[in-house]
N, C-alpha and C. Protein backbone atom coordinates (compact mmCIF):
# COMPACT_ATOMS: atom_id res chain seq x y z
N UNK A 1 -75.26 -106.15 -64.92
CA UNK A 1 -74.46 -105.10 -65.46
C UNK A 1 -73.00 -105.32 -65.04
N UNK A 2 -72.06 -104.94 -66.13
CA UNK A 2 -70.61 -105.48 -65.81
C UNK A 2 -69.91 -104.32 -65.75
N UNK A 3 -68.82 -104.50 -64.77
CA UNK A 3 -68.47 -103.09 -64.93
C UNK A 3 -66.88 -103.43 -65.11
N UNK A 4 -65.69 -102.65 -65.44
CA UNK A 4 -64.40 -103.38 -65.69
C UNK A 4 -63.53 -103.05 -64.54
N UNK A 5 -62.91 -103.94 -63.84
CA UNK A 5 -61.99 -104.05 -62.79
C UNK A 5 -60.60 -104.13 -63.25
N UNK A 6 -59.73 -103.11 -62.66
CA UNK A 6 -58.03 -103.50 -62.47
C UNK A 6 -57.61 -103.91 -61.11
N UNK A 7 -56.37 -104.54 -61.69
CA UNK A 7 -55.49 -104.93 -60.37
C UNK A 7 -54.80 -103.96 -60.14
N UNK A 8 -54.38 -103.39 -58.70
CA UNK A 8 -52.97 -102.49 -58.37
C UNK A 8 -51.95 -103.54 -58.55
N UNK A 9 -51.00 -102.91 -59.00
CA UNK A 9 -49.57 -103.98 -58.80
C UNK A 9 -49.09 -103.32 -57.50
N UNK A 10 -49.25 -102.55 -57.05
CA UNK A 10 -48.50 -101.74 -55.60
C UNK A 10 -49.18 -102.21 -54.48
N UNK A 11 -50.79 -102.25 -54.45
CA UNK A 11 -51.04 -102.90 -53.30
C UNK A 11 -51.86 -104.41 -53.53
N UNK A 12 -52.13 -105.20 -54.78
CA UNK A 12 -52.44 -105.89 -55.51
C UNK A 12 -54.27 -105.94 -55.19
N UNK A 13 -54.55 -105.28 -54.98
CA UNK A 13 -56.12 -105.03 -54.35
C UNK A 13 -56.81 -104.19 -56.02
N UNK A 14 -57.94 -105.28 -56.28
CA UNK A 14 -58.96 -104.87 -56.89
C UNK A 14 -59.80 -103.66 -57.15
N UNK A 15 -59.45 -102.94 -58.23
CA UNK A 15 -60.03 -101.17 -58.16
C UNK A 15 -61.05 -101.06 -58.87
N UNK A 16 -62.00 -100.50 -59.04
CA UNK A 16 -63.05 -100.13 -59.70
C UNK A 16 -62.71 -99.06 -60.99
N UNK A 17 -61.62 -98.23 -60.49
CA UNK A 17 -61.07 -97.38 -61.12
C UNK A 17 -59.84 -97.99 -61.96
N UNK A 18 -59.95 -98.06 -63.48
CA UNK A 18 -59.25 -98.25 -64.18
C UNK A 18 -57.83 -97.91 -64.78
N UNK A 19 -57.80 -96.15 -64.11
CA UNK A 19 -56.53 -95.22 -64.48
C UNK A 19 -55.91 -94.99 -63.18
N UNK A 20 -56.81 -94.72 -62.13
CA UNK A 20 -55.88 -95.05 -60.41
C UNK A 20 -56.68 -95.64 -59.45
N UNK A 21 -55.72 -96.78 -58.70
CA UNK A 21 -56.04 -97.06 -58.07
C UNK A 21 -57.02 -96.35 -56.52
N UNK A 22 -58.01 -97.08 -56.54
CA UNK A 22 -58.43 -95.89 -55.44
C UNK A 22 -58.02 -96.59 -53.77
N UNK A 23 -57.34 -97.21 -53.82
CA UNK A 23 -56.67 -97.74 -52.33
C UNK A 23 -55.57 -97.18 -52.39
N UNK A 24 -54.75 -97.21 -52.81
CA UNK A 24 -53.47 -96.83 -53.15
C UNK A 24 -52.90 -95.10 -53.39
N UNK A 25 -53.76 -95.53 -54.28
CA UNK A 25 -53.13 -94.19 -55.60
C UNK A 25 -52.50 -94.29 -56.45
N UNK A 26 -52.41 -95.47 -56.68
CA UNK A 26 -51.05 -96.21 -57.80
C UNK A 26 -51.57 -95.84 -59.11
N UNK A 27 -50.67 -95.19 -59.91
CA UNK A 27 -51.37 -94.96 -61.58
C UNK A 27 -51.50 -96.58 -62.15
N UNK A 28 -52.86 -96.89 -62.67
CA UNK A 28 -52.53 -98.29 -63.07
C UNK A 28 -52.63 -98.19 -64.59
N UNK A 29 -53.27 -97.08 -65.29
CA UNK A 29 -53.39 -97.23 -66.33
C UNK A 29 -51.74 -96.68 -67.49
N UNK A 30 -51.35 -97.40 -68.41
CA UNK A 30 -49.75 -97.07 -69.15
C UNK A 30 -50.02 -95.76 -69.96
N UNK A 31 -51.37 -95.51 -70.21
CA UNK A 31 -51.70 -94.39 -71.21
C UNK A 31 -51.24 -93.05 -70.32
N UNK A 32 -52.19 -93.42 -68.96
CA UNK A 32 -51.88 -92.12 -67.51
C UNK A 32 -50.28 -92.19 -68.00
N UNK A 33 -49.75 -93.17 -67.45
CA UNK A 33 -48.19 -92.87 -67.06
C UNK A 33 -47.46 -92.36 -67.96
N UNK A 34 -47.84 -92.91 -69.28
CA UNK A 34 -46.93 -92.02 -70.87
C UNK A 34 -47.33 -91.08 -70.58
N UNK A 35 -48.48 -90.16 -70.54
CA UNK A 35 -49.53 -88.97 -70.94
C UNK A 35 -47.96 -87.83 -69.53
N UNK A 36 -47.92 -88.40 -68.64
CA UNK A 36 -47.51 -87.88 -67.61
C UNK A 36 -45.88 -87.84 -67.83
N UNK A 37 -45.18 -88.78 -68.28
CA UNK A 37 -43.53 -89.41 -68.93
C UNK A 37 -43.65 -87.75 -69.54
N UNK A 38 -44.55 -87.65 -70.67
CA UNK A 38 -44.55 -86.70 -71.81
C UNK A 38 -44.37 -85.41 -71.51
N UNK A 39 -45.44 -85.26 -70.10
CA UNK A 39 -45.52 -84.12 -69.53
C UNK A 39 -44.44 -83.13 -69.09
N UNK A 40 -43.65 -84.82 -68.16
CA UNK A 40 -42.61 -83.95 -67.79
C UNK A 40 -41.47 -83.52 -68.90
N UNK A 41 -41.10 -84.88 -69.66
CA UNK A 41 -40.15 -84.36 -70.91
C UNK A 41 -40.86 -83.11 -71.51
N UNK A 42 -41.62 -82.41 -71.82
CA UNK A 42 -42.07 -81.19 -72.24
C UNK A 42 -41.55 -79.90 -71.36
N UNK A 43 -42.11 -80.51 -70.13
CA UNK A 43 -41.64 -79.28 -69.47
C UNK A 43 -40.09 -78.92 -68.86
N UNK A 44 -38.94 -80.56 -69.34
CA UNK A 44 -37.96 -80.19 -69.28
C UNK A 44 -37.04 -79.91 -70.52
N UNK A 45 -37.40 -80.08 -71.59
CA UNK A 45 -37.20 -79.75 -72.59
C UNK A 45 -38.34 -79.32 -73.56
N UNK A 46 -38.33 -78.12 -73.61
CA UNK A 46 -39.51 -77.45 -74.64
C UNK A 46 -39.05 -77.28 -75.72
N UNK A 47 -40.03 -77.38 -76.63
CA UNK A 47 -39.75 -77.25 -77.85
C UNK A 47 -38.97 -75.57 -78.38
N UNK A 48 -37.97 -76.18 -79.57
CA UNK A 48 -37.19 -74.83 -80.10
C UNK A 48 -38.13 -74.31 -81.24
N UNK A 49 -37.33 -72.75 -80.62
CA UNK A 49 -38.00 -71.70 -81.74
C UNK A 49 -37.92 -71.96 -83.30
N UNK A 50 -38.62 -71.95 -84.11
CA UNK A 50 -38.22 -71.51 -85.68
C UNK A 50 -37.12 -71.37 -86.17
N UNK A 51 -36.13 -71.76 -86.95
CA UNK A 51 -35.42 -70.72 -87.36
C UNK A 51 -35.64 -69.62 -87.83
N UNK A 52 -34.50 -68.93 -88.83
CA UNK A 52 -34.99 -67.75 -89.40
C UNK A 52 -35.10 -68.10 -90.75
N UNK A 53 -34.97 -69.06 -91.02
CA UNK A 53 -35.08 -69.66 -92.77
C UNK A 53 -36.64 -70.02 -92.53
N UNK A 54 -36.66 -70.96 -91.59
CA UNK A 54 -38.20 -71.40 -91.88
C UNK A 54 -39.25 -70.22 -91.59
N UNK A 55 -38.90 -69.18 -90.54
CA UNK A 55 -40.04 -68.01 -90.47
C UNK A 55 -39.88 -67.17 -91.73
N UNK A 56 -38.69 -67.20 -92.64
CA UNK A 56 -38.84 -66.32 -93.75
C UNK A 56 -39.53 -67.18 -94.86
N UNK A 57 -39.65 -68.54 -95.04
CA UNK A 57 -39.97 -69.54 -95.86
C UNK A 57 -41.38 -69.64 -95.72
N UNK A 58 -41.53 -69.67 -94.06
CA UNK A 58 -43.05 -69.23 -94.22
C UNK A 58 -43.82 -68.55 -94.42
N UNK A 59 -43.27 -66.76 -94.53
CA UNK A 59 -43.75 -65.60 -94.62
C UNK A 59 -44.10 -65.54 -96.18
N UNK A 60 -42.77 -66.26 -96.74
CA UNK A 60 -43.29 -66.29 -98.28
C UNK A 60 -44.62 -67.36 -99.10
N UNK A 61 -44.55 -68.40 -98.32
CA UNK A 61 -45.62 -68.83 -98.31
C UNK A 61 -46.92 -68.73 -98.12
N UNK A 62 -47.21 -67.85 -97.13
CA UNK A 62 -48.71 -67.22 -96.65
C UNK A 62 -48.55 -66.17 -96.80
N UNK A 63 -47.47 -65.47 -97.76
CA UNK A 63 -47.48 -63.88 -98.22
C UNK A 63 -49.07 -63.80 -99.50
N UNK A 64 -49.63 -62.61 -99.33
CA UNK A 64 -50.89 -62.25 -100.10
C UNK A 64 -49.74 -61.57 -101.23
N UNK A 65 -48.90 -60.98 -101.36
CA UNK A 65 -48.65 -60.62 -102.37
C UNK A 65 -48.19 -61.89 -103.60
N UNK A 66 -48.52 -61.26 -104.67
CA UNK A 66 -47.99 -62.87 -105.71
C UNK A 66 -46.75 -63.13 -105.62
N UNK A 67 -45.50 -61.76 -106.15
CA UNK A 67 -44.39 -61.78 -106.31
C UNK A 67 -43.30 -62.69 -105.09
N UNK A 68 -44.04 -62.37 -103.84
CA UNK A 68 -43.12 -63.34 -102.78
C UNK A 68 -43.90 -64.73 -102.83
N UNK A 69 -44.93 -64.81 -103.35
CA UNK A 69 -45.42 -66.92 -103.69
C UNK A 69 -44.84 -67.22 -105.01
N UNK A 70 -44.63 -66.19 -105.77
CA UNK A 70 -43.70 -67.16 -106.91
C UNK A 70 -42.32 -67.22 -106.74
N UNK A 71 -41.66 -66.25 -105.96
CA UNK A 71 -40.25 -66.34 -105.35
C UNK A 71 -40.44 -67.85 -104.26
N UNK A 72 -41.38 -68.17 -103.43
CA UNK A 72 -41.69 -68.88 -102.70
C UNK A 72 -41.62 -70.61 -103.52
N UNK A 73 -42.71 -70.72 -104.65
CA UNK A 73 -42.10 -71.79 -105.68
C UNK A 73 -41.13 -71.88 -106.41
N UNK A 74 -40.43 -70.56 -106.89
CA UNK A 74 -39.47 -70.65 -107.77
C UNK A 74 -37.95 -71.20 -106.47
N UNK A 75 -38.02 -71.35 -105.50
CA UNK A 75 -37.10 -71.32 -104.53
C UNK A 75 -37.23 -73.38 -103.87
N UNK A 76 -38.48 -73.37 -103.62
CA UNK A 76 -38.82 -75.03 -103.88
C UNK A 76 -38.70 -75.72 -104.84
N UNK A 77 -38.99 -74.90 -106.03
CA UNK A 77 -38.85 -76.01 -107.41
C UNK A 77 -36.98 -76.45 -107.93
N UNK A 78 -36.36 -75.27 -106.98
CA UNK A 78 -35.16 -75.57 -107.43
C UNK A 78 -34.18 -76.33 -105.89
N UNK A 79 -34.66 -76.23 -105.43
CA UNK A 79 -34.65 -77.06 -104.20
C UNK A 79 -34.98 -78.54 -104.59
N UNK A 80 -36.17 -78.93 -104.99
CA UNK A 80 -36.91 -80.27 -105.50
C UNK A 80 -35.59 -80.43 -106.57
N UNK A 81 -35.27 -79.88 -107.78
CA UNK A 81 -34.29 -80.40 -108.28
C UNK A 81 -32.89 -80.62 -107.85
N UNK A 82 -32.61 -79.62 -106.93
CA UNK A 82 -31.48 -80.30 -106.82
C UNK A 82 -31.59 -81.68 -105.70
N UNK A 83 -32.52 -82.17 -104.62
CA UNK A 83 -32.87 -83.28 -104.27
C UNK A 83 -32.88 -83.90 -105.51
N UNK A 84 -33.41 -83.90 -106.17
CA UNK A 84 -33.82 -85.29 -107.41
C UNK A 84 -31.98 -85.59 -108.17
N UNK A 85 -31.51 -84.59 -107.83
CA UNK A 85 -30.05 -84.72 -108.80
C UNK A 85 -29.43 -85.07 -107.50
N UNK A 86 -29.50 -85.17 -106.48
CA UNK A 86 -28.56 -85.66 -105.30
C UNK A 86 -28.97 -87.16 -105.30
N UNK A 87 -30.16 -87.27 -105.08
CA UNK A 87 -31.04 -88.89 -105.02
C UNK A 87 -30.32 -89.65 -106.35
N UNK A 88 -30.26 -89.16 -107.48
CA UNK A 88 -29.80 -89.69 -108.60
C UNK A 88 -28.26 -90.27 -108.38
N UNK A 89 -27.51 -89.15 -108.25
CA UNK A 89 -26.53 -89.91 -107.90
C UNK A 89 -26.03 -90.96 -106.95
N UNK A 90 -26.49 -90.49 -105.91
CA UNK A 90 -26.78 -91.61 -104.59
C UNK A 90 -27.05 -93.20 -105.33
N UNK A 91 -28.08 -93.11 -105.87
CA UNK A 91 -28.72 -93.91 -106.58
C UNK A 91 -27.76 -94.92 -107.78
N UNK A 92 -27.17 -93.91 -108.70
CA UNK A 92 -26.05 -94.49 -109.62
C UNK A 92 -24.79 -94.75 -108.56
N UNK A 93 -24.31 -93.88 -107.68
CA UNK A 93 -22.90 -94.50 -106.68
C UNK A 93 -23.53 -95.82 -106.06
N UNK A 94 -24.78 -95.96 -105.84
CA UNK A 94 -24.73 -97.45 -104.76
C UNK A 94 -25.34 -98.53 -105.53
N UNK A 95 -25.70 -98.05 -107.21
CA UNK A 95 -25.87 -99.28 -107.98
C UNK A 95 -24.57 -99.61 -108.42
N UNK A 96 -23.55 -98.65 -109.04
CA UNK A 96 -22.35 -98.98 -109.31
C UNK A 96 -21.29 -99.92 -108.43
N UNK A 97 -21.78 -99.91 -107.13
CA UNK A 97 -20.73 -100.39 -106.24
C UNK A 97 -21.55 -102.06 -105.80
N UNK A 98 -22.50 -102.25 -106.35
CA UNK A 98 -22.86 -103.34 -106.93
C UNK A 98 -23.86 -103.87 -105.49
């Protein structure tokens, strides 16, 4: 029966334990150490609130009444066009300029 061995790089001694060393304590595994990198960036920068466009954008979206989901598409569909008329031009200014 095989079982899988790491090296410590801190005390270079053979671990049984794949994510820490058990002589040491050395994190050996990169997944531990991101998982932990992440941790702390989270807890020193947390994520921002909503705006107030997107909590009203969403209210209209998961609104049960019809009148605020067709205000809800009628507000995207003209959104989607004017993207498609911005892209267009973009598109004709950087074919024109060759």
């Amino acid at each position: 029966m095989s079982s899988k061995k790491a090296l410590c790089l801190n005390c270079r001694q053979w671990s049984f334990d794949i994510h820490v060393c058990e002589h040491c304590g050395y994190i050996i595994s990169q997944a531990a150490k991101d998982e932990i990198k992440q941790k702390e960036y989270n807890k020193l920068n947390p994520p921002k609130p909503p705006s107030k466009l997107r909590r009203a954008m969403e209210y209209l979206r998961t609104s049960k009444n019809p009148l605020l989901k067709l205000l809800y598409y009628l507000l995207m569909g003209v959104w989607m066009i004017y993207v498609g008329l911005v892209m267009s031009i973009m598109y004709i200014a950087a074919a024109a300029s060759g």
